[in-house]
PDB file of N, CA and C in Angstrom:
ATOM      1  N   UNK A   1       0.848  -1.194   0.000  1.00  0.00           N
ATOM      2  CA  UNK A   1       0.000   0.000   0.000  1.00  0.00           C
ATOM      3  C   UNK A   1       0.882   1.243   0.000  1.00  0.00           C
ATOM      4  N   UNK A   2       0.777   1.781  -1.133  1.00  0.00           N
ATOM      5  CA  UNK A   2       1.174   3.236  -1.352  1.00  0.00           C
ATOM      6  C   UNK A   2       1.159   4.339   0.298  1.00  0.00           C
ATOM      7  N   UNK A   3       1.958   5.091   0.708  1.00  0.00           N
ATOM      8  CA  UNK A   3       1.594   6.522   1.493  1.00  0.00           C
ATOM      9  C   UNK A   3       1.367   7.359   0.818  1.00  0.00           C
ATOM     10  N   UNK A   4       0.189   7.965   1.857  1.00  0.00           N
ATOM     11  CA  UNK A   4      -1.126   8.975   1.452  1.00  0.00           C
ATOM     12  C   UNK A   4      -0.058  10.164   0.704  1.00  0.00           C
ATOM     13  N   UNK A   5       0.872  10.776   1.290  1.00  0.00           N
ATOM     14  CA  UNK A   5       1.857  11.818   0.684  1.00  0.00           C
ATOM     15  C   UNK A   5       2.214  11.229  -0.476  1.00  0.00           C
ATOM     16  N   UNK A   6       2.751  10.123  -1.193  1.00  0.00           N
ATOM     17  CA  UNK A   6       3.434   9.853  -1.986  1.00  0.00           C
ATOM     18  C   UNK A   6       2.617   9.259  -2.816  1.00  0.00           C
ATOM     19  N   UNK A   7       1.153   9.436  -2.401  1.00  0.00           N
ATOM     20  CA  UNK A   7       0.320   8.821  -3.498  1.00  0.00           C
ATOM     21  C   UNK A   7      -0.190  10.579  -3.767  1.00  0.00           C
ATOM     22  N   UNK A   8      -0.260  10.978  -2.955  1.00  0.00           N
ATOM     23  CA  UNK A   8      -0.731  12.841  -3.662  1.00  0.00           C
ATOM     24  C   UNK A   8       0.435  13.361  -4.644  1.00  0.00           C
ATOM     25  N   UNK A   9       1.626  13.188  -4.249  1.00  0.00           N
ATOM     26  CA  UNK A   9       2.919  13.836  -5.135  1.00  0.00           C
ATOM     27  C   UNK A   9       2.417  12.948  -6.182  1.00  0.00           C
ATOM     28  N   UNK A  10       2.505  11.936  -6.585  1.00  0.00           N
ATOM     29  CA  UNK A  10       2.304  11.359  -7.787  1.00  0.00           C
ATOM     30  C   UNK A  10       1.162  11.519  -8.423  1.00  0.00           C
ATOM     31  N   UNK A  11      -0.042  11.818  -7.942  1.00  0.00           N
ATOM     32  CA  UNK A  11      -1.081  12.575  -8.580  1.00  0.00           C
ATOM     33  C   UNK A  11      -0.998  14.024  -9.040  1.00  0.00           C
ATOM     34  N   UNK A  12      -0.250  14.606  -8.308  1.00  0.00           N
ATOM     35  CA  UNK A  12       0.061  15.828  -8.837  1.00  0.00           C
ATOM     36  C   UNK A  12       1.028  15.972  -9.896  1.00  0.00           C
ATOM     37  N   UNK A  13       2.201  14.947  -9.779  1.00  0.00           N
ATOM     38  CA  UNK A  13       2.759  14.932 -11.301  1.00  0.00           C
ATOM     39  C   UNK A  13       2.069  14.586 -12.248  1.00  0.00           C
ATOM     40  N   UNK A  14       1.023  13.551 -12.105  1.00  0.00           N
ATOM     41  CA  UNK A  14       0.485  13.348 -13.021  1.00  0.00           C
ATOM     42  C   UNK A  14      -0.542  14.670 -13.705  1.00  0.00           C
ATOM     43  N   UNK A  15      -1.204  15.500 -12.729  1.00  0.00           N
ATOM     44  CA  UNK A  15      -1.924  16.013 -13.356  1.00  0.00           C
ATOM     45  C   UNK A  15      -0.659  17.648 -14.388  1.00  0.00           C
ATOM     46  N   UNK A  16      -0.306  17.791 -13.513  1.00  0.00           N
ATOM     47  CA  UNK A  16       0.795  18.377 -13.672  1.00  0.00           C
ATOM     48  C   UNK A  16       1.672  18.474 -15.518  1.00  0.00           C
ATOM     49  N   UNK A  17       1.670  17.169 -16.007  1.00  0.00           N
ATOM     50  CA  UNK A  17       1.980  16.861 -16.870  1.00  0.00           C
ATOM     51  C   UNK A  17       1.006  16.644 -17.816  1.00  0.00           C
ATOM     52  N   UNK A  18      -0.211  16.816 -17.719  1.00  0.00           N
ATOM     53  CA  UNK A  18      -1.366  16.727 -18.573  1.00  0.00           C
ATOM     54  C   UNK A  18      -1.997  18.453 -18.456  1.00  0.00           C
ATOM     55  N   UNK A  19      -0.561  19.431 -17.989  1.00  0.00           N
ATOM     56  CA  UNK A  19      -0.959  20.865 -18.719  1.00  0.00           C
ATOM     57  C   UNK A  19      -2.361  21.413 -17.475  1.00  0.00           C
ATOM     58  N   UNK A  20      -2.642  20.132 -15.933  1.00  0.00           N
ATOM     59  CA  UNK A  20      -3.299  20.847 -15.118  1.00  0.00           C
ATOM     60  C   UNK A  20      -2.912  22.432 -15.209  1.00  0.00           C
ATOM     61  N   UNK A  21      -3.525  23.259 -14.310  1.00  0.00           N
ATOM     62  CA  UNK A  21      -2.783  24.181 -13.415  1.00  0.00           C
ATOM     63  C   UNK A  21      -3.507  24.643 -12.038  1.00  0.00           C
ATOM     64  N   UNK A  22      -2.746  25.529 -11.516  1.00  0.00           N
ATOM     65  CA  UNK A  22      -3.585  26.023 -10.269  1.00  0.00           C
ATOM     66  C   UNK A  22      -3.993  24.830  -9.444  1.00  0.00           C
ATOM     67  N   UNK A  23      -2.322  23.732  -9.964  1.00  0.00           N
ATOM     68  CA  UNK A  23      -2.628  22.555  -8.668  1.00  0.00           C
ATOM     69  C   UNK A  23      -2.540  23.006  -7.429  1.00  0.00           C
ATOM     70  N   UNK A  24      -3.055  22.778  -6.467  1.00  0.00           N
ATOM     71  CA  UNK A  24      -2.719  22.768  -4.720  1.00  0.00           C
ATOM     72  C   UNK A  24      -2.866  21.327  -3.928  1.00  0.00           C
ATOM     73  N   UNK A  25      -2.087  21.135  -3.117  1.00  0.00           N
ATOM     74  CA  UNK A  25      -2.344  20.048  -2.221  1.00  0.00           C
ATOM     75  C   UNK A  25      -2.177  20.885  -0.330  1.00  0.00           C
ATOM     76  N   UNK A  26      -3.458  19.943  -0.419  1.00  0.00           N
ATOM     77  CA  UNK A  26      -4.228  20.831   1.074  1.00  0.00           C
ATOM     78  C   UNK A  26      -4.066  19.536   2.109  1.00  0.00           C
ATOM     79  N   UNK A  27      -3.472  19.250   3.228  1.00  0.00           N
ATOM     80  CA  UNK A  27      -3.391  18.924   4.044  1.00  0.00           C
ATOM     81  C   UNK A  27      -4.602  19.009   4.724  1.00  0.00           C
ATOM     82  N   UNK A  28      -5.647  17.808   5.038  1.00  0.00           N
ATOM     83  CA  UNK A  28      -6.596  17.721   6.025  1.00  0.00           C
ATOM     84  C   UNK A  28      -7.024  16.988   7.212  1.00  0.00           C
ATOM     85  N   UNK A  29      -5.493  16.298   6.985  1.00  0.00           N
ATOM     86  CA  UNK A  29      -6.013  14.948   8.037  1.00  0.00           C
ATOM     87  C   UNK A  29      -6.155  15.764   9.708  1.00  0.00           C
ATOM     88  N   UNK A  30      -5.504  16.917   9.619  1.00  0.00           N
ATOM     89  CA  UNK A  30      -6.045  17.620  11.088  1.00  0.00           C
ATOM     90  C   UNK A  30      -7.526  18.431  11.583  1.00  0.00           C
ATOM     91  N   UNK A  31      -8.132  17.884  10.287  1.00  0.00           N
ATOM     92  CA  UNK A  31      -9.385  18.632  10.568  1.00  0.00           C
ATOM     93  C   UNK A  31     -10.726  17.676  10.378  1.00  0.00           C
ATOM     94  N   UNK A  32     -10.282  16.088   9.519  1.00  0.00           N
ATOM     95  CA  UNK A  32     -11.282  15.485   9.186  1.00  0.00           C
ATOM     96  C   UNK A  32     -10.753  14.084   9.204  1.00  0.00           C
ATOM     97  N   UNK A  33     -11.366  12.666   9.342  1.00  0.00           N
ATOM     98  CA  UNK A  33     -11.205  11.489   8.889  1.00  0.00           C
ATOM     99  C   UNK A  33     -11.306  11.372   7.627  1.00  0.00           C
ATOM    100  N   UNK A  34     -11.656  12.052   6.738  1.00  0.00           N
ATOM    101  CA  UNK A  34     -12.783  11.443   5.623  1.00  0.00           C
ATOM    102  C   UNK A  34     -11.070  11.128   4.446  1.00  0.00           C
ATOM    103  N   UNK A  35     -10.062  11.980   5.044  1.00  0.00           N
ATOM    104  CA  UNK A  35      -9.077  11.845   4.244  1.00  0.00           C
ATOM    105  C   UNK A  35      -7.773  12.308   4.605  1.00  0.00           C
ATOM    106  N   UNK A  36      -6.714  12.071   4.124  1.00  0.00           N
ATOM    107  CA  UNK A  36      -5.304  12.774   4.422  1.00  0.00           C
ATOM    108  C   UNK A  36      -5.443  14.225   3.764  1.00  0.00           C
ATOM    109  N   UNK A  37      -5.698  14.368   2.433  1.00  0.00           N
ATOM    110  CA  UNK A  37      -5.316  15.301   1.734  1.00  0.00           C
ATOM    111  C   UNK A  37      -5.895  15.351   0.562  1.00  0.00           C
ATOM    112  N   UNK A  38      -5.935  16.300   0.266  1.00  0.00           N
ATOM    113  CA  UNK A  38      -7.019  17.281  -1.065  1.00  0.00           C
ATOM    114  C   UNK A  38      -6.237  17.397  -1.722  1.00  0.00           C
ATOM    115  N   UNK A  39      -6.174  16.866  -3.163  1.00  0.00           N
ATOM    116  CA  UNK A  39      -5.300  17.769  -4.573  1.00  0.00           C
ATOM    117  C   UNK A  39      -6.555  18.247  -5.074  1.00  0.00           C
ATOM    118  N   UNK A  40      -6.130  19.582  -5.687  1.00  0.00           N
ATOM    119  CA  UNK A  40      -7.191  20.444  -6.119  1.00  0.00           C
ATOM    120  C   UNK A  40      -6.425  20.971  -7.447  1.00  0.00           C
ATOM    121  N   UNK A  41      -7.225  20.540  -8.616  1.00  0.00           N
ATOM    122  CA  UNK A  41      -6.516  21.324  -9.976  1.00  0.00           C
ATOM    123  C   UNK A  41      -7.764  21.750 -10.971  1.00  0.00           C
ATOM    124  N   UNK A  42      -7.230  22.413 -11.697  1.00  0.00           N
ATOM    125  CA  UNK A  42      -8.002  23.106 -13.074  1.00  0.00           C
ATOM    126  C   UNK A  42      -7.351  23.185 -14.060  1.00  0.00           C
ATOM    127  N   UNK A  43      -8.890  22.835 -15.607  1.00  0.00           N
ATOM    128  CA  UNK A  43      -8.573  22.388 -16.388  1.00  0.00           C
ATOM    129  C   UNK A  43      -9.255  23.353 -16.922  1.00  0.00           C
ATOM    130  N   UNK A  44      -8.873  23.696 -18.695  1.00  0.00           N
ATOM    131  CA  UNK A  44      -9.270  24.965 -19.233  1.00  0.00           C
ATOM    132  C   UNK A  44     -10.708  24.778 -19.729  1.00  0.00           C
ATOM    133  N   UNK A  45     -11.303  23.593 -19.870  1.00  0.00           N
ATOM    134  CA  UNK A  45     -12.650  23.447 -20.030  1.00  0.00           C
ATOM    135  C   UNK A  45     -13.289  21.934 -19.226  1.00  0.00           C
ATOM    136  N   UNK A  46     -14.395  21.907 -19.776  1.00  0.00           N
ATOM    137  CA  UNK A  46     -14.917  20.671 -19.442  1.00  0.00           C
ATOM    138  C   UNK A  46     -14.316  19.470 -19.796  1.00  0.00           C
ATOM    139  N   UNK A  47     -14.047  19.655 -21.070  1.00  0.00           N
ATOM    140  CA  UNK A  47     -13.529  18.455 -22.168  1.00  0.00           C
ATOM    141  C   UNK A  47     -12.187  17.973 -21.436  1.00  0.00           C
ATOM    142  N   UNK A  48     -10.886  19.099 -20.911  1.00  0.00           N
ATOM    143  CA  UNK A  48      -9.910  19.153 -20.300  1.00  0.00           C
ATOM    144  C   UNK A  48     -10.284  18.421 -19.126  1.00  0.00           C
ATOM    145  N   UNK A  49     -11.241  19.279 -18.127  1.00  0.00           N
ATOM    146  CA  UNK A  49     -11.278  18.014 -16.722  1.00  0.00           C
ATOM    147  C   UNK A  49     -11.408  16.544 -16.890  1.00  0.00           C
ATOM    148  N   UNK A  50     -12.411  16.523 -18.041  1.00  0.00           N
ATOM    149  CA  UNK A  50     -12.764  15.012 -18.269  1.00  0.00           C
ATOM    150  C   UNK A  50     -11.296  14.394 -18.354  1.00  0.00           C
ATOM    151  N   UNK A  51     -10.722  14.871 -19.091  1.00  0.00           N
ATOM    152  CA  UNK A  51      -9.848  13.711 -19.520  1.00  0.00           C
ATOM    153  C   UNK A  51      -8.410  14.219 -18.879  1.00  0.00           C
ATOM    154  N   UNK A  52      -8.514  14.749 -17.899  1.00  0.00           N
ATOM    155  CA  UNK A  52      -7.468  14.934 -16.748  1.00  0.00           C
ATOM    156  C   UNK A  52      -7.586  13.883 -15.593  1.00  0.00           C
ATOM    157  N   UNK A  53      -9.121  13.599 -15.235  1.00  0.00           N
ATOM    158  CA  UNK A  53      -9.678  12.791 -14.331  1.00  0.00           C
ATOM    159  C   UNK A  53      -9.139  11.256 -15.144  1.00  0.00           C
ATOM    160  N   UNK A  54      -9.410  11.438 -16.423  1.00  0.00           N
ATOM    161  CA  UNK A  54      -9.226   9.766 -17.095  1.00  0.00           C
ATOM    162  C   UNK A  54      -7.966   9.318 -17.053  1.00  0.00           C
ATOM    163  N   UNK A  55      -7.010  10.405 -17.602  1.00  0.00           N
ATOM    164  CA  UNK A  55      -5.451  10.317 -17.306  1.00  0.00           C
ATOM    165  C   UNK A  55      -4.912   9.525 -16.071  1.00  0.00           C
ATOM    166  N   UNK A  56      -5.707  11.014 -15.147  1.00  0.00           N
ATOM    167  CA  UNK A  56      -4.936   9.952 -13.565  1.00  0.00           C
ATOM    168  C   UNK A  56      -5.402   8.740 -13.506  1.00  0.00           C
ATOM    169  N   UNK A  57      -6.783   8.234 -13.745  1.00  0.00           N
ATOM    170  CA  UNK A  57      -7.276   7.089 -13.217  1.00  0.00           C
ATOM    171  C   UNK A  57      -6.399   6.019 -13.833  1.00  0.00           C
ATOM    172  N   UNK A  58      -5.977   6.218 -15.229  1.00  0.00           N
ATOM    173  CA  UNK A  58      -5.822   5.479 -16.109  1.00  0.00           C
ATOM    174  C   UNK A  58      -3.827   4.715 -15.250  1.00  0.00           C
ATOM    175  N   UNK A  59      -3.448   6.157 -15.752  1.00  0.00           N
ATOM    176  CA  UNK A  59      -1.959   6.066 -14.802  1.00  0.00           C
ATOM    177  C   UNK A  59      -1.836   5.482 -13.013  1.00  0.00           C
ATOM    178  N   UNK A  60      -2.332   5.768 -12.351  1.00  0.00           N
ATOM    179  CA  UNK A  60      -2.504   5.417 -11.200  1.00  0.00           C
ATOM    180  C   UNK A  60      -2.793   3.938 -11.157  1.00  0.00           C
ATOM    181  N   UNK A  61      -3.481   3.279 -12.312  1.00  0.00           N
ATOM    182  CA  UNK A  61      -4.194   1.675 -12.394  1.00  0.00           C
ATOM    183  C   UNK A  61      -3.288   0.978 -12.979  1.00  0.00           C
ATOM    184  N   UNK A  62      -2.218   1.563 -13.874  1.00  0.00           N
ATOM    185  CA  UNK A  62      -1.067   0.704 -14.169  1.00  0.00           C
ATOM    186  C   UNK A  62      -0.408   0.526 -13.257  1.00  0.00           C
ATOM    187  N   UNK A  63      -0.347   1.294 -12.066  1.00  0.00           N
ATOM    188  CA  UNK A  63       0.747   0.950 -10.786  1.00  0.00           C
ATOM    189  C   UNK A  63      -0.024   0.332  -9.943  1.00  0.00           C
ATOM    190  N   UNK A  64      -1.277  -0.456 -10.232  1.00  0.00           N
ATOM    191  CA  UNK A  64      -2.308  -1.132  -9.488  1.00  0.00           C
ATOM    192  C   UNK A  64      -2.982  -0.378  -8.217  1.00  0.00           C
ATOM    193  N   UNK A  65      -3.596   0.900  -8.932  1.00  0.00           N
ATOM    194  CA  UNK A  65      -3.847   1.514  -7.472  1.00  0.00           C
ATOM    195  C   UNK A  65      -5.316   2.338  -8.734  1.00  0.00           C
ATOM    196  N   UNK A  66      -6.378   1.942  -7.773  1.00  0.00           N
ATOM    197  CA  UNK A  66      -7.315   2.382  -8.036  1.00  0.00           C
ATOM    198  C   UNK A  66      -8.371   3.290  -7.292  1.00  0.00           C
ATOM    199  N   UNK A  67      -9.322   3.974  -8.185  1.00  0.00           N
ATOM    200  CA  UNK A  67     -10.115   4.841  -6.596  1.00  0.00           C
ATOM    201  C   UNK A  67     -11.560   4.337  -6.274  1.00  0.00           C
ATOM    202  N   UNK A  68     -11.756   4.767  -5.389  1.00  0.00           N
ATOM    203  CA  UNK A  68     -12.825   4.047  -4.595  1.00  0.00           C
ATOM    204  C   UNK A  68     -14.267   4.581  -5.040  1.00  0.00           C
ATOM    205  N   UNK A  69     -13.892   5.648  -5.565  1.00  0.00           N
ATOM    206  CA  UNK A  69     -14.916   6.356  -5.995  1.00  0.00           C
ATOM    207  C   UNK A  69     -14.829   7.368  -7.130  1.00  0.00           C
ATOM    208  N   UNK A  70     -15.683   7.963  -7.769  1.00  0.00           N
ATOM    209  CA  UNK A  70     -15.672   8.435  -8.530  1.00  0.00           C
ATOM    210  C   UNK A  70     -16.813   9.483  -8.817  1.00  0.00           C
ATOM    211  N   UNK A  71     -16.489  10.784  -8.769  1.00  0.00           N
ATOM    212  CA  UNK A  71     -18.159  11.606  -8.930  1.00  0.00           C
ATOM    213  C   UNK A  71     -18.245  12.566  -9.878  1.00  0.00           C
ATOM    214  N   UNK A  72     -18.721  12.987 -11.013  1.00  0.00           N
ATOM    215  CA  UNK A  72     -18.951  13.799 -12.591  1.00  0.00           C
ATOM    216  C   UNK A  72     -18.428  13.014 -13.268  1.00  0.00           C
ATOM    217  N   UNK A  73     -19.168  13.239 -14.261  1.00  0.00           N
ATOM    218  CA  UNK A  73     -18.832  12.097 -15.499  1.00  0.00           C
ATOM    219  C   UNK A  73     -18.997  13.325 -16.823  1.00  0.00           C
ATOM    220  N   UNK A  74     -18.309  12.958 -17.928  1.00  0.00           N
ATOM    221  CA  UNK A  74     -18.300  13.531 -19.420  1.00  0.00           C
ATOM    222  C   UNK A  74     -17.970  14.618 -19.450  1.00  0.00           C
ATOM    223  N   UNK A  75     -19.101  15.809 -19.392  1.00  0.00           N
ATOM    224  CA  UNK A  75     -18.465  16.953 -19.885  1.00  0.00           C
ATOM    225  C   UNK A  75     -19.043  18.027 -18.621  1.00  0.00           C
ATOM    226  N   UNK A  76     -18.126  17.118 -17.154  1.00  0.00           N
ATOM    227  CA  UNK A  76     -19.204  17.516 -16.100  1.00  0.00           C
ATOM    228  C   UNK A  76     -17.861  18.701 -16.071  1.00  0.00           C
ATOM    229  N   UNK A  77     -18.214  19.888 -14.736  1.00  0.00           N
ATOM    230  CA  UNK A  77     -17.375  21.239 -14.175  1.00  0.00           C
ATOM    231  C   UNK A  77     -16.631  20.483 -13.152  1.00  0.00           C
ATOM    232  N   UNK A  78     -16.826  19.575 -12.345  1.00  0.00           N
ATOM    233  CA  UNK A  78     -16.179  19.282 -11.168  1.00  0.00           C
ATOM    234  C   UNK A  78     -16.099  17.399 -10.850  1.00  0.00           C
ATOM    235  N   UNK A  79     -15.021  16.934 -11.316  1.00  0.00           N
ATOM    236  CA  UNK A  79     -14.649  16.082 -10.956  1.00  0.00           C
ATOM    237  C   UNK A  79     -14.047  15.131  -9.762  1.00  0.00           C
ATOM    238  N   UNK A  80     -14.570  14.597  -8.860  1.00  0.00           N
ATOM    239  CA  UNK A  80     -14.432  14.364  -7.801  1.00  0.00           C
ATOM    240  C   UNK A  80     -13.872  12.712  -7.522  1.00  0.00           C
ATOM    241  N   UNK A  81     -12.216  12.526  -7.314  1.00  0.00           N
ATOM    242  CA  UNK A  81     -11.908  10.894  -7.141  1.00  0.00           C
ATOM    243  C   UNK A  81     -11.306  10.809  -6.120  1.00  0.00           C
ATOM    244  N   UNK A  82     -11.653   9.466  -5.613  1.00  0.00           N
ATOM    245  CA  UNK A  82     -11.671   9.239  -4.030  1.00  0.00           C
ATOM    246  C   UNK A  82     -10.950   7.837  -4.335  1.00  0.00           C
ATOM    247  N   UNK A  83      -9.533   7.841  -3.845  1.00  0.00           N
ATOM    248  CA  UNK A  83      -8.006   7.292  -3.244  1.00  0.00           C
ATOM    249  C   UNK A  83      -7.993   7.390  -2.061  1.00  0.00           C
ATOM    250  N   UNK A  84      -9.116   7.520  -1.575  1.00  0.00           N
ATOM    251  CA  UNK A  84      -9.215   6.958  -0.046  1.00  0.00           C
ATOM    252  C   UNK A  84      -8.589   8.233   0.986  1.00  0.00           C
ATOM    253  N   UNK A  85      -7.278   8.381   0.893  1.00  0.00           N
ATOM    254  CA  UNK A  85      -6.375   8.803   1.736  1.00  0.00           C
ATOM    255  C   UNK A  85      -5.597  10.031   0.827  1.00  0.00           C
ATOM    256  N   UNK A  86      -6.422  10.018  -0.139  1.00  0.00           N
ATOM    257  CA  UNK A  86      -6.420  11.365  -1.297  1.00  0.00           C
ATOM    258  C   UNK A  86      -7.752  11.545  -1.825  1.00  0.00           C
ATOM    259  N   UNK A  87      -8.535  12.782  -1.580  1.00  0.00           N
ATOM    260  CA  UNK A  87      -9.178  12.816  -2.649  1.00  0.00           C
ATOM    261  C   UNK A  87      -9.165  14.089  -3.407  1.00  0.00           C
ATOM    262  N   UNK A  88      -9.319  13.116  -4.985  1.00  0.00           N
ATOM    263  CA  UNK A  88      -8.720  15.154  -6.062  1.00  0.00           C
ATOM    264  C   UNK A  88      -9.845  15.469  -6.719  1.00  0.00           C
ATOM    265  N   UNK A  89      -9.875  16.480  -6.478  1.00  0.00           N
ATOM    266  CA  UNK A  89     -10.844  17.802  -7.003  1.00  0.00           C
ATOM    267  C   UNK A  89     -10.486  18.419  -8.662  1.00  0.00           C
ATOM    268  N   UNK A  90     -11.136  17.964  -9.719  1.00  0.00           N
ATOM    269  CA  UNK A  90     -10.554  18.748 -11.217  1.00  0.00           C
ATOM    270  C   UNK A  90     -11.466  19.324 -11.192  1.00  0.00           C
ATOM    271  N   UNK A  91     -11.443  20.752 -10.974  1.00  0.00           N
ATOM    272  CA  UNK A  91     -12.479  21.920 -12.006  1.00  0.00           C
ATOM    273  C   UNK A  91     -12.288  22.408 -12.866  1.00  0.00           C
ATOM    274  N   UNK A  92     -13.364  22.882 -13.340  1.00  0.00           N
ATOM    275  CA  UNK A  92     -13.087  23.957 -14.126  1.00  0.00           C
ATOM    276  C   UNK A  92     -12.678  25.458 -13.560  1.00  0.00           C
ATOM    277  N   UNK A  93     -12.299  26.658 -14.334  1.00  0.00           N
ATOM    278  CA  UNK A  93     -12.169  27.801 -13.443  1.00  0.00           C
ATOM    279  C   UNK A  93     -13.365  28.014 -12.574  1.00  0.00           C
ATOM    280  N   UNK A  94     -14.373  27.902 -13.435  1.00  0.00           N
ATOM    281  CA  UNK A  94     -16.047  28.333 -12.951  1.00  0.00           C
ATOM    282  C   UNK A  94     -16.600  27.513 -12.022  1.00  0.00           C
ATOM    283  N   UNK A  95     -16.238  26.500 -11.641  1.00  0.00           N
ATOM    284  CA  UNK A  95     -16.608  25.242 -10.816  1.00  0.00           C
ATOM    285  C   UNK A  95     -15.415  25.788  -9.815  1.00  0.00           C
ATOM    286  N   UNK A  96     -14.278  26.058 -10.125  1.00  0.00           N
ATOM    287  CA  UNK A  96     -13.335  26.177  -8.995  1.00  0.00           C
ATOM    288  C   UNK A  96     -13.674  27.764  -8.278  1.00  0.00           C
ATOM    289  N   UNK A  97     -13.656  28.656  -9.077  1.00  0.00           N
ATOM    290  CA  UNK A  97     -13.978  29.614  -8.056  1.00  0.00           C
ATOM    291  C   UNK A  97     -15.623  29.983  -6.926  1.00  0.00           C
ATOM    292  N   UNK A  98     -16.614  28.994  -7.704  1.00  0.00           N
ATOM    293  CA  UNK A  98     -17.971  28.834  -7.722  1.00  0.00           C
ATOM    294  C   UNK A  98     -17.923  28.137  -6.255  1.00  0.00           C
ATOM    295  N   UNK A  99     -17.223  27.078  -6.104  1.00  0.00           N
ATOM    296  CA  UNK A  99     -17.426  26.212  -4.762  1.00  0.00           C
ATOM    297  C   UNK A  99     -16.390  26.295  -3.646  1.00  0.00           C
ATOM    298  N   UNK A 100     -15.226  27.656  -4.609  1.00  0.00           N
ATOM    299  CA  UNK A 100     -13.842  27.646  -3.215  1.00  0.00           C
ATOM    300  C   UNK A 100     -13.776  26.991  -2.061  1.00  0.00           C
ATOM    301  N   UNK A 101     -12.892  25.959  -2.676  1.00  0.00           N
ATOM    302  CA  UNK A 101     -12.830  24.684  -1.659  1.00  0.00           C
ATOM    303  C   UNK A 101     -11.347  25.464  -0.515  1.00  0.00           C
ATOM    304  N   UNK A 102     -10.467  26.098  -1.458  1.00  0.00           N
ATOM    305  CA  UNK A 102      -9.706  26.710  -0.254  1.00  0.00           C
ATOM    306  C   UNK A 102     -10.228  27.354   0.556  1.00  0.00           C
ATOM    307  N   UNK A 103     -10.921  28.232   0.698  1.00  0.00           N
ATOM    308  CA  UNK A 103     -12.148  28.899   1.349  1.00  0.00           C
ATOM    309  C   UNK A 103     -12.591  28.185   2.422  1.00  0.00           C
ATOM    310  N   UNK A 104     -13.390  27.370   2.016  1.00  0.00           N
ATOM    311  CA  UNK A 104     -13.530  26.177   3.092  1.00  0.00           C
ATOM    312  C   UNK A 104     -12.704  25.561   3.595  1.00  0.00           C
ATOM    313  N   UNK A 105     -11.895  24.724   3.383  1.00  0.00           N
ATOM    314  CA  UNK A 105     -11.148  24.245   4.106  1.00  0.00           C
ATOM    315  C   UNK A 105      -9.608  25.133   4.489  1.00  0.00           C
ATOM    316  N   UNK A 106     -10.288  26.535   4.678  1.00  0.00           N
ATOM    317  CA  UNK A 106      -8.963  27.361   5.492  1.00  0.00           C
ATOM    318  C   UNK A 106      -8.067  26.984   6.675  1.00  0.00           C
ATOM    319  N   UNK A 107      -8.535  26.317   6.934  1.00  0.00           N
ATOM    320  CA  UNK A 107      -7.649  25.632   7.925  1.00  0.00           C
ATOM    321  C   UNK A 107      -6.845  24.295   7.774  1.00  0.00           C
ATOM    322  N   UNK A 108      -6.898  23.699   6.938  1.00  0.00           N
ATOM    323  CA  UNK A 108      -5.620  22.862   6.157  1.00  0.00           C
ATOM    324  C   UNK A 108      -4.505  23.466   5.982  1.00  0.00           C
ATOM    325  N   UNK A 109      -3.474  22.772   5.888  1.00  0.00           N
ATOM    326  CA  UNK A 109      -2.577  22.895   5.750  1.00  0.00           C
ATOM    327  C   UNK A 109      -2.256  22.540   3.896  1.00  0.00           C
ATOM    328  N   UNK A 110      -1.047  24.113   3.650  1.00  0.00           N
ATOM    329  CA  UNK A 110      -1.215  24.460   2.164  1.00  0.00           C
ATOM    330  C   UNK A 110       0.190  23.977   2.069  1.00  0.00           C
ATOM    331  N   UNK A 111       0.383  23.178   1.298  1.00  0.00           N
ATOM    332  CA  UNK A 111       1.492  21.919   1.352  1.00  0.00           C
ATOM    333  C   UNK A 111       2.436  22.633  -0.130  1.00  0.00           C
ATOM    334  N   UNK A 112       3.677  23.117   0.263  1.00  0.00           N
ATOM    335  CA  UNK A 112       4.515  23.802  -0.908  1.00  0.00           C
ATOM    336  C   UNK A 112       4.867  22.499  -1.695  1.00  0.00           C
ATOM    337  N   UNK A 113       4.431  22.695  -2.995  1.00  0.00           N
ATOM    338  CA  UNK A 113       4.213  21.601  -4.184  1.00  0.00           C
ATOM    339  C   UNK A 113       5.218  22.292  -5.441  1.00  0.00           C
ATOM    340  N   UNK A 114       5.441  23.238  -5.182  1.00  0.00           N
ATOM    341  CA  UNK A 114       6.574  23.870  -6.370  1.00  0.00           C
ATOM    342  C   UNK A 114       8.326  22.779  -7.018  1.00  0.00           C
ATOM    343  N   UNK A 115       8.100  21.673  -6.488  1.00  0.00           N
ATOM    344  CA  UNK A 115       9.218  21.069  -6.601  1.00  0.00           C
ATOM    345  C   UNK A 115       9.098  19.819  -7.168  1.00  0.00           C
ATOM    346  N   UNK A 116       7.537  19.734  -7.708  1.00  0.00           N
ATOM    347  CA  UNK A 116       6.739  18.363  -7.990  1.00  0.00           C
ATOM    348  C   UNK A 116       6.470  19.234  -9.479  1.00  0.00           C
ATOM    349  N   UNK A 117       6.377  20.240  -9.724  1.00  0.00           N
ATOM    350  CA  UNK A 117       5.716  21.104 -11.113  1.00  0.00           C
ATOM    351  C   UNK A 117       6.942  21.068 -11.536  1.00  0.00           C
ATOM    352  N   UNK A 118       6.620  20.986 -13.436  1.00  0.00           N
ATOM    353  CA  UNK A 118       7.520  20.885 -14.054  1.00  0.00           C
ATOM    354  C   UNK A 118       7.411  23.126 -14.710  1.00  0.00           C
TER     355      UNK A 118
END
């Protein structure tokens, strides 16, 4: 079994390399069970989240690691996958500034990721 940190860095390269941006990884395990940590990225449209969400799933399942869940489908604004001990957030801009998840979860911890971006 993968660690929760080293399964987020590798989601973030991944999205990272599929031209995400405005990745963040939010530290929550001090505020909630439901998870370790939030990756949060945006994609320049719908079409983009979709197949940012498919990317990771796709990459992540060759290293035999799959998610537990899965929430928007096709040409949805907000993509939601659940790695248990990660779960990542793809919006769109309009979905991302619409539901400001940093906002909410202000009290996480904002995890410096500048060394994981290419």
């Amino acid at each position: 079994m993968i660690e929760a940190k080293t399964l987020a860095e590798d989601i973030i390269k991944i999205l990272d390399s599929k031209k995400a941006f405005n990745i963040k990884l939010l530290g929550i395990e001090k505020q909630t069970v439901i998870a370790d940590y939030f990756v949060l990225a945006c994609g320049a449209n719908n079409t983009q989240v979709s197949a940012l969400a498919d990317e990771l799933e796709f990459k992540l399942s060759e290293n035999g690691i799959s998610a537990d869940r899965r929430e928007g489908h096709g040409a949805s604004e907000w993509i939601v996958i659940d790695y248990n001990s990660v779960i990542v957030h793809v919006f769109s801009r309009d979905a991302r500034a619409k539901y400001n998840l940093e906002k909410l979860w202000a009290d996480a911890d904002d995890i410096d990721i500048t060394s994981l971006l290419s």
